[in-house]
N, C-alpha and C. Protein backbone atom coordinates (compact mmCIF):
# COMPACT_ATOMS: atom_id res chain seq x y z
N UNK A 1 52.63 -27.78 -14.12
CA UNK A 1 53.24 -26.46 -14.23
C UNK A 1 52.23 -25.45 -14.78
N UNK A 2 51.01 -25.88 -15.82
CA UNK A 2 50.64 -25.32 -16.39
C UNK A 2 49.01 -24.78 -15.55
N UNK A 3 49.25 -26.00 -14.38
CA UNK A 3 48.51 -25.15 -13.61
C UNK A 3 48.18 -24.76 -12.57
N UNK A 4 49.56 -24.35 -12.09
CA UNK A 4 50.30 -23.44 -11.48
C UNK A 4 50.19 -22.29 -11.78
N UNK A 5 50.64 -22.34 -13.02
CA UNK A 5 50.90 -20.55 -13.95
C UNK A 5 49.38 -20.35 -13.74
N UNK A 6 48.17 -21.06 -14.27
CA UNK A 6 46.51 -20.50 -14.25
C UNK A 6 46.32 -19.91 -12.73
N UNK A 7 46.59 -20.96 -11.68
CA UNK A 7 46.10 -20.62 -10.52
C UNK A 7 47.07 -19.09 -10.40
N UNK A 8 47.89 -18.94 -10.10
CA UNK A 8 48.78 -17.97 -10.22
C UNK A 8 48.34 -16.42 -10.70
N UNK A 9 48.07 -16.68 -11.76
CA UNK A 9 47.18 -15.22 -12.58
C UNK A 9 45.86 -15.38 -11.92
N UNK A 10 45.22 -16.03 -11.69
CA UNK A 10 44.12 -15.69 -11.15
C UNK A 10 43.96 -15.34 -9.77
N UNK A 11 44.99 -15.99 -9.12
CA UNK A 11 45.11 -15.30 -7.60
C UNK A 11 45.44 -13.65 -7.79
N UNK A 12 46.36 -13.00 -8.88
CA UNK A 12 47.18 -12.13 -9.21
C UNK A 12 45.65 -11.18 -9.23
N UNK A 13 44.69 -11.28 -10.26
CA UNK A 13 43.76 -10.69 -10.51
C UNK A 13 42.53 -10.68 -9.60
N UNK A 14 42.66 -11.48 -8.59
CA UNK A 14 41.86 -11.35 -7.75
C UNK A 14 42.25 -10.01 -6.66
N UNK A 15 43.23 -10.12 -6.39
CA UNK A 15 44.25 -9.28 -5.49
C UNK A 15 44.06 -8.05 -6.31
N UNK A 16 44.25 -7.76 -7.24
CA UNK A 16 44.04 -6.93 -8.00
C UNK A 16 42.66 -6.15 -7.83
N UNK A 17 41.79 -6.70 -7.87
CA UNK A 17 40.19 -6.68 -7.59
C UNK A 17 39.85 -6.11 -6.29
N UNK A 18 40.60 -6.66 -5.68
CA UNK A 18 40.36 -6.52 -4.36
C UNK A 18 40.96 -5.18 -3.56
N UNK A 19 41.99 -4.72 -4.70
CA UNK A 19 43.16 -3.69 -3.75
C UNK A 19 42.72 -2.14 -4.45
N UNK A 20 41.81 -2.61 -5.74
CA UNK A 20 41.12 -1.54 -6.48
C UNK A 20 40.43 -0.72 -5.63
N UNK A 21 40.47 0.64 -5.55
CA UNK A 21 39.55 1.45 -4.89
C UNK A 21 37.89 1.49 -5.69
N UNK A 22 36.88 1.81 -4.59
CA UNK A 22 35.31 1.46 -5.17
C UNK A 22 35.26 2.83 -5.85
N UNK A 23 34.97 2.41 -7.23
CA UNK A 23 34.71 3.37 -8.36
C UNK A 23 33.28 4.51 -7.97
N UNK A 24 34.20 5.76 -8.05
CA UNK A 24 33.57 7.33 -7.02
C UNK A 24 31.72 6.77 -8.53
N UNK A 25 30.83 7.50 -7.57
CA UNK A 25 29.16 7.43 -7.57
C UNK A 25 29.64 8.70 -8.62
N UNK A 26 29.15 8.01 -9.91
CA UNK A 26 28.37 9.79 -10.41
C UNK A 26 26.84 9.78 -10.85
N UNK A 27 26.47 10.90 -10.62
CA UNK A 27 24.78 11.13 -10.59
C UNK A 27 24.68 12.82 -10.80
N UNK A 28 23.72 13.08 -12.25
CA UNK A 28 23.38 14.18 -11.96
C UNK A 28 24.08 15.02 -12.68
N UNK A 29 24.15 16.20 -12.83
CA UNK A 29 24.57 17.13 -13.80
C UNK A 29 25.96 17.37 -12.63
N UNK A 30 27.26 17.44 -13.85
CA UNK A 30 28.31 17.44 -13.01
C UNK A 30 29.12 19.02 -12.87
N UNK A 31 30.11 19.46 -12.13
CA UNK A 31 30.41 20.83 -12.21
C UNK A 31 31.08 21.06 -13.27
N UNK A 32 30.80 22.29 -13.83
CA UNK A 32 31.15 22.77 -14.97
C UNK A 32 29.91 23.04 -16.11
N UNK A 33 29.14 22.34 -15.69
CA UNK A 33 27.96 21.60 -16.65
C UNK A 33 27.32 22.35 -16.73
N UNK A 34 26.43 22.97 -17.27
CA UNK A 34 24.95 23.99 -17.31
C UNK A 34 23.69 23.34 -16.86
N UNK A 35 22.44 24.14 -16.80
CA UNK A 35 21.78 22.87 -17.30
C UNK A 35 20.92 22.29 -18.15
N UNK A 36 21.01 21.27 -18.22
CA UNK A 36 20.40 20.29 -19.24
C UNK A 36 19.29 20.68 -20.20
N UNK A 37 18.15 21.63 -19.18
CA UNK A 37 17.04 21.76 -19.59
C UNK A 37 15.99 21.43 -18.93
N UNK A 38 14.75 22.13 -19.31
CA UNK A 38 13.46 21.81 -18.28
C UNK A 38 12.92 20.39 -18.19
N UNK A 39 11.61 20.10 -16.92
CA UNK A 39 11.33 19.08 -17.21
C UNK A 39 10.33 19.53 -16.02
N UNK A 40 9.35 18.69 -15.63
CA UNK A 40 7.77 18.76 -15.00
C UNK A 40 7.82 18.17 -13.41
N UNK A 41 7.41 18.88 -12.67
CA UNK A 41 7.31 18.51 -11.46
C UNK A 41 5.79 19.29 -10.81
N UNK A 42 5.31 18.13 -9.83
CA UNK A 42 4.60 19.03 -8.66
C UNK A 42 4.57 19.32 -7.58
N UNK A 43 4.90 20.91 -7.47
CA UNK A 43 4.78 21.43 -6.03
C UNK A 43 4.23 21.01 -4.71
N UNK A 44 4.81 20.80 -3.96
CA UNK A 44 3.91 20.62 -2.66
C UNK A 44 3.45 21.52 -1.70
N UNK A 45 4.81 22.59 -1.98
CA UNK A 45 4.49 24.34 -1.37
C UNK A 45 5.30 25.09 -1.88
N UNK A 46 5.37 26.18 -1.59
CA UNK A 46 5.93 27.33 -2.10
C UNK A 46 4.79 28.24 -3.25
N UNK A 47 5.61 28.70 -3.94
CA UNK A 47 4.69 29.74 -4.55
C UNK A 47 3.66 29.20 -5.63
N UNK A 48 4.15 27.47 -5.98
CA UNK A 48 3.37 27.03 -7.08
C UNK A 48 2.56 26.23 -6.48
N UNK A 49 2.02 25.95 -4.94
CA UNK A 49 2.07 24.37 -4.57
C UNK A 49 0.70 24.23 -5.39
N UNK A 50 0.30 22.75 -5.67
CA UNK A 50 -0.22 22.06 -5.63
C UNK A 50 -0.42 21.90 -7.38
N UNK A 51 0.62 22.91 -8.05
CA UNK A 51 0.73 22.83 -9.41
C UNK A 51 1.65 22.24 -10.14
N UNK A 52 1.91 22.02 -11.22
CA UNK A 52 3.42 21.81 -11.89
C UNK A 52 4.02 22.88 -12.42
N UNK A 53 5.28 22.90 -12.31
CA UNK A 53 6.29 23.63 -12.84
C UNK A 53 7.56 23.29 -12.89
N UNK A 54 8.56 24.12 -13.35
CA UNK A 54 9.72 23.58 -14.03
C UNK A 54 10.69 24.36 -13.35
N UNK A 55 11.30 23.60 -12.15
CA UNK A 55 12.35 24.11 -11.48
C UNK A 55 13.15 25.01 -11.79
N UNK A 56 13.80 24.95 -12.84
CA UNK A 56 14.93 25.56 -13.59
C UNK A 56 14.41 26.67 -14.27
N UNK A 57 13.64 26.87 -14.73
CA UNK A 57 12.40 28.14 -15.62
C UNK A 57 11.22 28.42 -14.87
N UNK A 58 11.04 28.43 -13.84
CA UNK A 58 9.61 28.78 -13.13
C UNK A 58 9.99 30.19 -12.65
N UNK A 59 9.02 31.04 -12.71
CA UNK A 59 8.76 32.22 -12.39
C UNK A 59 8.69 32.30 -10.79
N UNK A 60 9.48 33.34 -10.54
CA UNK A 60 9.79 33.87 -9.10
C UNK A 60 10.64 33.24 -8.73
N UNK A 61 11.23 31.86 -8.73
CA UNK A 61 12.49 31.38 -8.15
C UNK A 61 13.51 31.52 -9.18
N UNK A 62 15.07 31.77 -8.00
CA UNK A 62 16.41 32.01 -8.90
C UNK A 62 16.73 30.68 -8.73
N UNK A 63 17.65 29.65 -9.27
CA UNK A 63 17.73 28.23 -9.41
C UNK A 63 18.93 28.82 -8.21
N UNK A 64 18.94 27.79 -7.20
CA UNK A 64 20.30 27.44 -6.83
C UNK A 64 20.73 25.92 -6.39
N UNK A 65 19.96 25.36 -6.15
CA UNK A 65 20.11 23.86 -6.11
C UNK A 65 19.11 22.59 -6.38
N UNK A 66 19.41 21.59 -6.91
CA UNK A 66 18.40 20.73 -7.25
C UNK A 66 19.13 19.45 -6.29
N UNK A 67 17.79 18.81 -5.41
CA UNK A 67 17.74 17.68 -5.23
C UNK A 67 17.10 17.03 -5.20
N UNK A 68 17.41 15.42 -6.04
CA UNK A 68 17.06 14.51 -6.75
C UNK A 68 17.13 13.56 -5.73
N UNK A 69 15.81 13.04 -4.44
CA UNK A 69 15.76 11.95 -3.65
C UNK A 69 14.97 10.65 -3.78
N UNK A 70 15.49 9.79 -3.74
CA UNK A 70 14.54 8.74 -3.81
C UNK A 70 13.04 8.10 -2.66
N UNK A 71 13.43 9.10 -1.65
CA UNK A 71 12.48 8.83 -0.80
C UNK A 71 12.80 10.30 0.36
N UNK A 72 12.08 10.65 0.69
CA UNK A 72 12.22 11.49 1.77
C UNK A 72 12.10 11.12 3.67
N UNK A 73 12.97 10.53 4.20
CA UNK A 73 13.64 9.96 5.12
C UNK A 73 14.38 11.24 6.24
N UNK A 74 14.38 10.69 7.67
CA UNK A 74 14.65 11.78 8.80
C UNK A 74 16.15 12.55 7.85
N UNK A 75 17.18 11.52 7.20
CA UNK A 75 17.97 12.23 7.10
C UNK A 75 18.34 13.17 5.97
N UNK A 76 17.17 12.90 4.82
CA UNK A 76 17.08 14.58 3.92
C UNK A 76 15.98 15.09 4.67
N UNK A 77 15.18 15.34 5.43
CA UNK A 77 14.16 16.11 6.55
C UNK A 77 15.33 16.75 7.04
N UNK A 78 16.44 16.13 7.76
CA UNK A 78 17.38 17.05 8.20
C UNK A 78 17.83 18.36 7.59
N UNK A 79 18.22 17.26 6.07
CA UNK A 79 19.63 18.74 5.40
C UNK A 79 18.44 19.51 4.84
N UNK A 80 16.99 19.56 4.40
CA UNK A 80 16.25 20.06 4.33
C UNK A 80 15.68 21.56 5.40
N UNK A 81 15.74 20.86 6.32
CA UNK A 81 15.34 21.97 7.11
C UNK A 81 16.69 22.95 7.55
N UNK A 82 17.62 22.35 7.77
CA UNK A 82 18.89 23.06 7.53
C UNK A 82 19.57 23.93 6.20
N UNK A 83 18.76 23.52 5.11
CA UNK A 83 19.23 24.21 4.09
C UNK A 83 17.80 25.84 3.98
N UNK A 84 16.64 25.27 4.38
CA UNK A 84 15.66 26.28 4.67
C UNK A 84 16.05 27.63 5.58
N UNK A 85 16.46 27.20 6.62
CA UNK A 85 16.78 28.11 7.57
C UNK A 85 18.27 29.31 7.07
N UNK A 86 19.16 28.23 6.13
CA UNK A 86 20.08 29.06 5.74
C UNK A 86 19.85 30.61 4.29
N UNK A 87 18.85 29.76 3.61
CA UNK A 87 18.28 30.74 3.20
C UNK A 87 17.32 31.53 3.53
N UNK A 88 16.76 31.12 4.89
CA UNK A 88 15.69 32.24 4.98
C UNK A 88 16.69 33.23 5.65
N UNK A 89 17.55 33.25 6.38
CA UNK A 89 18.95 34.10 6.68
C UNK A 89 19.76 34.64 5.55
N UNK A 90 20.15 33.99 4.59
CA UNK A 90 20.49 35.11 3.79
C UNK A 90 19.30 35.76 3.05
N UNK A 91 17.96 35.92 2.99
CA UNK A 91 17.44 36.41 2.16
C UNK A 91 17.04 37.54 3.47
N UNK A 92 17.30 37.29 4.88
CA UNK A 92 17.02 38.64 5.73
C UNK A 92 17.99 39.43 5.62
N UNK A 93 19.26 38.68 5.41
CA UNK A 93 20.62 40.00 5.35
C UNK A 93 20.68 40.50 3.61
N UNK A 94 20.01 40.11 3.02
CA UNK A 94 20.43 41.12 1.66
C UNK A 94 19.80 42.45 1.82
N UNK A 95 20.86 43.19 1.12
CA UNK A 95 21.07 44.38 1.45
C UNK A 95 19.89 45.39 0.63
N UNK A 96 19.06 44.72 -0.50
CA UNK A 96 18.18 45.09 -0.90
C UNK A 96 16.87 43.90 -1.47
N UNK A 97 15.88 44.19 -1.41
CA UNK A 97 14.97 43.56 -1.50
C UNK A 97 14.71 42.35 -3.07
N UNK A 98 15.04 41.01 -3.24
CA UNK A 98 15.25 40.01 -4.64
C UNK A 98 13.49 39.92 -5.26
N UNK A 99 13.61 40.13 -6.19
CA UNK A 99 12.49 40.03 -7.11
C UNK A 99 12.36 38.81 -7.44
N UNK A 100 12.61 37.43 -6.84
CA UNK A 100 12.51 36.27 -6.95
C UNK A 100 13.25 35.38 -5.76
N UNK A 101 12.57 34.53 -5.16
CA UNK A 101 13.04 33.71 -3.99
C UNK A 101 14.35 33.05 -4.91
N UNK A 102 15.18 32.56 -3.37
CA UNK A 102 16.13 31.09 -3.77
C UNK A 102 15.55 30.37 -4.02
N UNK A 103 15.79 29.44 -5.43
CA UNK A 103 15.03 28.38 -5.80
C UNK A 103 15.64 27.04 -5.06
N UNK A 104 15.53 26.06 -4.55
CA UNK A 104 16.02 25.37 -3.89
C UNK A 104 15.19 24.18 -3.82
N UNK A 105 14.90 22.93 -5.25
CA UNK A 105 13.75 22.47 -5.30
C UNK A 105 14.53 21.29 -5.24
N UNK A 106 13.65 20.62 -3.80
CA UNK A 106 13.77 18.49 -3.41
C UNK A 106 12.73 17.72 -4.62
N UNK A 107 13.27 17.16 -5.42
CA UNK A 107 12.55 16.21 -6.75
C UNK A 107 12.48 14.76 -6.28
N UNK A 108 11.69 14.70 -5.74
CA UNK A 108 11.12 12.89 -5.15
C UNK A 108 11.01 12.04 -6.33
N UNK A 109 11.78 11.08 -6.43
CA UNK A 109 12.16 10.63 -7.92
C UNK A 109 10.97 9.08 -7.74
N UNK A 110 9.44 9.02 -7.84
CA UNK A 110 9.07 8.03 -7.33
C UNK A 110 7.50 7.51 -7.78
N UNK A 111 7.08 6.53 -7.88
CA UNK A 111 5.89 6.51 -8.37
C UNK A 111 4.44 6.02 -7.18
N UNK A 112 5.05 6.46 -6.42
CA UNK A 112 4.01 6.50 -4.87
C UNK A 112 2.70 7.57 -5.21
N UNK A 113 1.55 7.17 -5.44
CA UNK A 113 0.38 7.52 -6.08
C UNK A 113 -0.16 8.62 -4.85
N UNK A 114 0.90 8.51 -3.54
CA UNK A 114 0.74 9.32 -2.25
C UNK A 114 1.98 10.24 -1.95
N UNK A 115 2.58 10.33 -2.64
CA UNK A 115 3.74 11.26 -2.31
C UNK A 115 3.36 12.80 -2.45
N UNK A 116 2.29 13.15 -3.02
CA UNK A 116 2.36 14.34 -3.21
C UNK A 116 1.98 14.68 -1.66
N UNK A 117 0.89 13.90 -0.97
CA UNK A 117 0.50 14.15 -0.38
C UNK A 117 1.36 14.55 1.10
N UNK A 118 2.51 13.30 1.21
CA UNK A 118 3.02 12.89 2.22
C UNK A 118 4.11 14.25 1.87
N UNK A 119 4.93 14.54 1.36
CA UNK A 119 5.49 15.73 0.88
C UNK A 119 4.73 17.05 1.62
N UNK A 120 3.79 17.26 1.16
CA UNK A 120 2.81 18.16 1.94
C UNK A 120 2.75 18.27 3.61
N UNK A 121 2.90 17.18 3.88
CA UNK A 121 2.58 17.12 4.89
C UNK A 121 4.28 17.14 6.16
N UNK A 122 5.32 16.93 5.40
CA UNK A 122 5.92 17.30 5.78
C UNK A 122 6.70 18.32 5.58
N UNK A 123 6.41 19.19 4.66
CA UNK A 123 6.33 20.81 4.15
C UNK A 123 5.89 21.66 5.35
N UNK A 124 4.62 20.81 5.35
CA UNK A 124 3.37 21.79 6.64
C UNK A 124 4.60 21.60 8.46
N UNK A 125 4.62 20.24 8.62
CA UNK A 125 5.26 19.85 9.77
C UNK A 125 6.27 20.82 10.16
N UNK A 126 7.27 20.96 9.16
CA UNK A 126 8.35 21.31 9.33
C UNK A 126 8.52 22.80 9.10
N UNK A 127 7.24 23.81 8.43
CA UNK A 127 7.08 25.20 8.42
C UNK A 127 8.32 25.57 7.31
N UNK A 128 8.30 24.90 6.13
CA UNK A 128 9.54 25.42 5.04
C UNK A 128 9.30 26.73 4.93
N UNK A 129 9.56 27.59 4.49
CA UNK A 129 9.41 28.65 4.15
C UNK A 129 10.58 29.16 2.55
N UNK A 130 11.22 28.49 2.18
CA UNK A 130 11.97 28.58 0.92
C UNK A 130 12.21 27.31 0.65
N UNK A 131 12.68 26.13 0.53
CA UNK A 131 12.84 25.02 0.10
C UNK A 131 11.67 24.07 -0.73
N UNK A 132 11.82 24.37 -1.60
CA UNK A 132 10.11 23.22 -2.20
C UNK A 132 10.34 21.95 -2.74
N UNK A 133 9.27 21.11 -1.76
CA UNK A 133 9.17 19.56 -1.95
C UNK A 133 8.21 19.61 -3.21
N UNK A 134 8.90 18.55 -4.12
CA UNK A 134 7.76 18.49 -5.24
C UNK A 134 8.58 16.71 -5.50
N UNK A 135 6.84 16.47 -7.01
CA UNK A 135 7.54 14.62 -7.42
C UNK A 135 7.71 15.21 -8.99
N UNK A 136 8.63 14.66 -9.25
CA UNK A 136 8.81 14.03 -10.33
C UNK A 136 7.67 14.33 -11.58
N UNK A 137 7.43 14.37 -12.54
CA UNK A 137 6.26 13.82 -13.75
C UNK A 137 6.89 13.56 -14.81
N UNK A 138 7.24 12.11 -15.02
CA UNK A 138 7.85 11.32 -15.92
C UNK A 138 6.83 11.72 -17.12
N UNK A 139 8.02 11.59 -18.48
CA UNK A 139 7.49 11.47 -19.76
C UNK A 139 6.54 10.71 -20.28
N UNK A 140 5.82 10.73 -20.94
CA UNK A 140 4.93 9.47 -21.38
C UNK A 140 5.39 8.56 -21.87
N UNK A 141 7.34 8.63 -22.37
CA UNK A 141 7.97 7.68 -22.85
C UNK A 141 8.16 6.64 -21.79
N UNK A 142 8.56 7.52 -20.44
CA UNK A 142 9.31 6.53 -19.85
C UNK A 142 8.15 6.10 -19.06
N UNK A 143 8.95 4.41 -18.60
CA UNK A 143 7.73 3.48 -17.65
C UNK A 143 8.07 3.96 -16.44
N UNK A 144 8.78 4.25 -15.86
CA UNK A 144 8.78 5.09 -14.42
C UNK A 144 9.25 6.42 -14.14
N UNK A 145 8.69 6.88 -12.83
CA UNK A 145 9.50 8.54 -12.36
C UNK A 145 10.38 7.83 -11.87
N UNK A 146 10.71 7.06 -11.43
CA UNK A 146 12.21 6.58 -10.69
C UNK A 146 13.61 6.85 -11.21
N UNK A 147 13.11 7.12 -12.83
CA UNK A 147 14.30 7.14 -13.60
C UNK A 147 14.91 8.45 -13.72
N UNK A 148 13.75 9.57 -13.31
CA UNK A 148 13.69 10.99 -13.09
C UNK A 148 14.52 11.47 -14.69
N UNK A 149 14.77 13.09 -14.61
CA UNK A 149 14.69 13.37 -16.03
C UNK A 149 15.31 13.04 -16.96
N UNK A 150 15.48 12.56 -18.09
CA UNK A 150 16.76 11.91 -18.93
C UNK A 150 17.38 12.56 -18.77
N UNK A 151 17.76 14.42 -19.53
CA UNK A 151 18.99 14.56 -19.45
C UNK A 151 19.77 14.93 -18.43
N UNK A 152 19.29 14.93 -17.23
CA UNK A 152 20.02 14.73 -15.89
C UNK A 152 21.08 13.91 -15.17
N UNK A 153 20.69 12.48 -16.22
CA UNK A 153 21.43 11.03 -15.63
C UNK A 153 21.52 11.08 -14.60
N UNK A 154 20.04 10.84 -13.70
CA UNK A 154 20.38 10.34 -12.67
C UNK A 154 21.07 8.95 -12.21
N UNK A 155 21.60 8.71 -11.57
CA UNK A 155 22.15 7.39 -11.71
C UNK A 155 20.83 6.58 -10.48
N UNK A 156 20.76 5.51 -10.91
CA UNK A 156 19.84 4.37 -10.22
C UNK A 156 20.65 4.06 -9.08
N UNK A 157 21.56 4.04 -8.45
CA UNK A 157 22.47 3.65 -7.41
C UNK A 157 22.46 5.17 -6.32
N UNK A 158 22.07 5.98 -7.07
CA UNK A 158 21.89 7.59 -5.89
C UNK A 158 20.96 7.85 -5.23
N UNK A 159 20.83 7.41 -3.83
CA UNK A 159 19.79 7.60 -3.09
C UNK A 159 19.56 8.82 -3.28
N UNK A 160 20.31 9.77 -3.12
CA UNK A 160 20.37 11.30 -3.07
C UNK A 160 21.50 12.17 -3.86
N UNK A 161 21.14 13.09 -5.28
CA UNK A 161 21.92 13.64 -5.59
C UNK A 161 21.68 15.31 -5.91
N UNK A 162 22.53 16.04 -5.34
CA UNK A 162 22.60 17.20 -5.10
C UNK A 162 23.46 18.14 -5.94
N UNK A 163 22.84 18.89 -7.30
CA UNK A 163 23.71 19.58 -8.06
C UNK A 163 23.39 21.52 -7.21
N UNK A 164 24.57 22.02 -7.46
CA UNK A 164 24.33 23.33 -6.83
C UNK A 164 24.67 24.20 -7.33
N UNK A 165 24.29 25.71 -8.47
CA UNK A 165 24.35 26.41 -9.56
C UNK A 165 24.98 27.57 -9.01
N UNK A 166 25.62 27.98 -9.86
CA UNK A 166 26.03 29.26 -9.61
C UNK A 166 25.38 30.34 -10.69
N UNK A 167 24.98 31.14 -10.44
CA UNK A 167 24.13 32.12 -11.64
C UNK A 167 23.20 31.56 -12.00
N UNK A 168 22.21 30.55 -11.78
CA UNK A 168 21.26 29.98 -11.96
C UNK A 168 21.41 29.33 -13.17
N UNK A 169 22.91 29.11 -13.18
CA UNK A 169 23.15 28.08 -14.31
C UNK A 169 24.14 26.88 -14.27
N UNK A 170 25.15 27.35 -14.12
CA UNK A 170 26.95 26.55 -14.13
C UNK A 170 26.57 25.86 -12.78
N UNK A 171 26.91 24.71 -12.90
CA UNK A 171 27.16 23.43 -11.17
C UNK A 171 28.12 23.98 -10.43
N UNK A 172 28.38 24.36 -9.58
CA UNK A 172 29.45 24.50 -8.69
C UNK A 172 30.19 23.67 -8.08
N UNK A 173 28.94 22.19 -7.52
CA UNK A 173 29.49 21.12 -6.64
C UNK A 173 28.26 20.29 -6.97
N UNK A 174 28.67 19.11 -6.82
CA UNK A 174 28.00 17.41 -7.33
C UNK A 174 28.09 16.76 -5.99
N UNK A 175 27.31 16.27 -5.45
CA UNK A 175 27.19 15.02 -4.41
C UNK A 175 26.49 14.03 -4.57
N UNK A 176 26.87 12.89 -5.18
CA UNK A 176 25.79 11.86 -5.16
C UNK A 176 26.55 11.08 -4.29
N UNK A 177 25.28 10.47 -3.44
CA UNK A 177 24.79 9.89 -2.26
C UNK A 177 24.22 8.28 -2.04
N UNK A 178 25.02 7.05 -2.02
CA UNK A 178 24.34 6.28 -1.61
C UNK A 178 23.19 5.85 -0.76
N UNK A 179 22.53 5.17 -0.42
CA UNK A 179 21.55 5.06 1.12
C UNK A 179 22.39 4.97 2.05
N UNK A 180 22.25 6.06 2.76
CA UNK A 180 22.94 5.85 4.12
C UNK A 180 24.34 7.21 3.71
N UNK A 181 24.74 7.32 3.12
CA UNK A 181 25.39 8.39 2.68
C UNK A 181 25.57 10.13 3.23
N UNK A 182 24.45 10.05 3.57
CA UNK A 182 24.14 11.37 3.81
C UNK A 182 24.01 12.13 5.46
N UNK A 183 25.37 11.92 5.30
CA UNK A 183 25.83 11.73 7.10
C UNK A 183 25.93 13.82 7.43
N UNK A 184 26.38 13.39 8.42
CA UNK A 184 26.70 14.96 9.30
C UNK A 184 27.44 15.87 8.06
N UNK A 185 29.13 14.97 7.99
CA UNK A 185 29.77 15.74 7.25
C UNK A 185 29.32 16.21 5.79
N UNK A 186 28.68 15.57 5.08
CA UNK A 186 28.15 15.92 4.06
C UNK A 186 26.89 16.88 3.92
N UNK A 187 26.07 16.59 5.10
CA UNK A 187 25.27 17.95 5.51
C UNK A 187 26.29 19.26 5.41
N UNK A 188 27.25 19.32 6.23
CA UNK A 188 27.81 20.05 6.29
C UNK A 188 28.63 21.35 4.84
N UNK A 189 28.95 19.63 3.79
CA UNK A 189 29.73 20.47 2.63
C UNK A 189 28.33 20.58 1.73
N UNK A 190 27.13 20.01 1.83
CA UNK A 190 26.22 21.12 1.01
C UNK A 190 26.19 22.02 1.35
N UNK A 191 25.89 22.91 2.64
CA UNK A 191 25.57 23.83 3.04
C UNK A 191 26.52 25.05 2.44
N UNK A 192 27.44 24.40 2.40
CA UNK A 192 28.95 25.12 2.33
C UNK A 192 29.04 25.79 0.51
N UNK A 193 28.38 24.52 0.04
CA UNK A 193 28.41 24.91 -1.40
C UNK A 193 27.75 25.89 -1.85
N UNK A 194 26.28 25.85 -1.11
CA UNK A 194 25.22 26.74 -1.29
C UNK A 194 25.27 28.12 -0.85
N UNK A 195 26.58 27.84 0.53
CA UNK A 195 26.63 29.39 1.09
C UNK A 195 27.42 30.12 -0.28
N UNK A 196 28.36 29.15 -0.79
CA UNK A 196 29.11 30.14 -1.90
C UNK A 196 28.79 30.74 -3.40
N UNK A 197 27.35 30.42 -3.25
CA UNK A 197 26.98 30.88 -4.55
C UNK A 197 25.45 31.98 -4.21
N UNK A 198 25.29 31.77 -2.81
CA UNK A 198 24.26 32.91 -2.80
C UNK A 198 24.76 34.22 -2.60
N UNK A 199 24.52 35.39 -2.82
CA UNK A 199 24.46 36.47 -2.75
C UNK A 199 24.69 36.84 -1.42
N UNK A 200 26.13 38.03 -0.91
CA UNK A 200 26.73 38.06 0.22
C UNK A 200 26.39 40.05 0.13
């Protein structure tokens, strides 16, 4: 009888396990959130390339979105060049001339001793004209850029995570992204996020 009742609860909790929905990805500064604070990257183009600077505080760009990739792959090349083109369109329809580009900086979270390079080179390929590829420059504390900036929490499970500011401060919208994650429709609701916080 007694083990009956064991098998019993444990079938119970398995079922249980099983009927649980997969606990939602968080990564990244969440909405509502400000942000965190600066931290070191290098340009691959735009107005700083081949220097470091600090996404969030760099001179001439207004912050509007940060993304945090673990590798740069056809399908952020995609929302990349799609997010380029949308700002180089709104920065032709404003109605008066911005004393600082959309900031819109891809953070290659990675310790590839060639990424700056390969970044570059698909900067050049693809003719960005507002979007800047840059890596990572981990602390001297930490043993890898993989872990990208502490107070960011990136999560290690986010192939790709995408925070998007409003006023060059407050998150508007959070997407973190498994591998493989980063399909049509989700192209789609970044774009969407980003259209609502630029300047109309």
């Amino acid at each position: 009888m007694m083990v009956r009742s064991t098998l019993l609860c444990v079938g119970l909790a398995l079922l249980a396990c099983a009927a649980a929905p997969p606990r939602e990805l968080k990564s990244g500064p969440q909405v509502g959130e400000s942000v965190p604070g600066g931290f070191a990257v290098k340009c691959s183009n735009g107005l700083h390339a081949g220097k470091n600077c600090c996404p969030v505080l760099t001179v001439g760009y207004g912050l509007v979105a940060l993304i945090f990739a673990r590798e740069i792959d056809d399908d952020l090349t995609g929302l990349v060049k799609k997010l380029d083109s949308q700002l180089d369109e709104a920065t032709r329809n404003l109605q008066r001339q911005r004393s600082d580009k959309f900031g819109v900086f891809v953070i290659l979270l990675t310790d590839d001793a060639d990424a700056q390079k390969k970044l570059g080179e698909v900067a050049a390929r693809e003719g960005l004209k507002h979007v800047v590829l840059s890596a990572y420059q981990k602390l001297r504390s930490q043993p890898s850029a993989t872990a990208g900036p502490v107070r960011y929490k990136v999560a290690k499970e986010a192939d790709v995570t995408v925070a998007v500011y409003r006023e060059e401060d407050v998150v508007t919208a959070n997407f973190a992204l498994q591998k493989g994650g980063l399909t049509g429709k989700k192209v789609e609701a970044i774009q969407a996020a980003v259209a609502r916080v630029l300047p109309r």
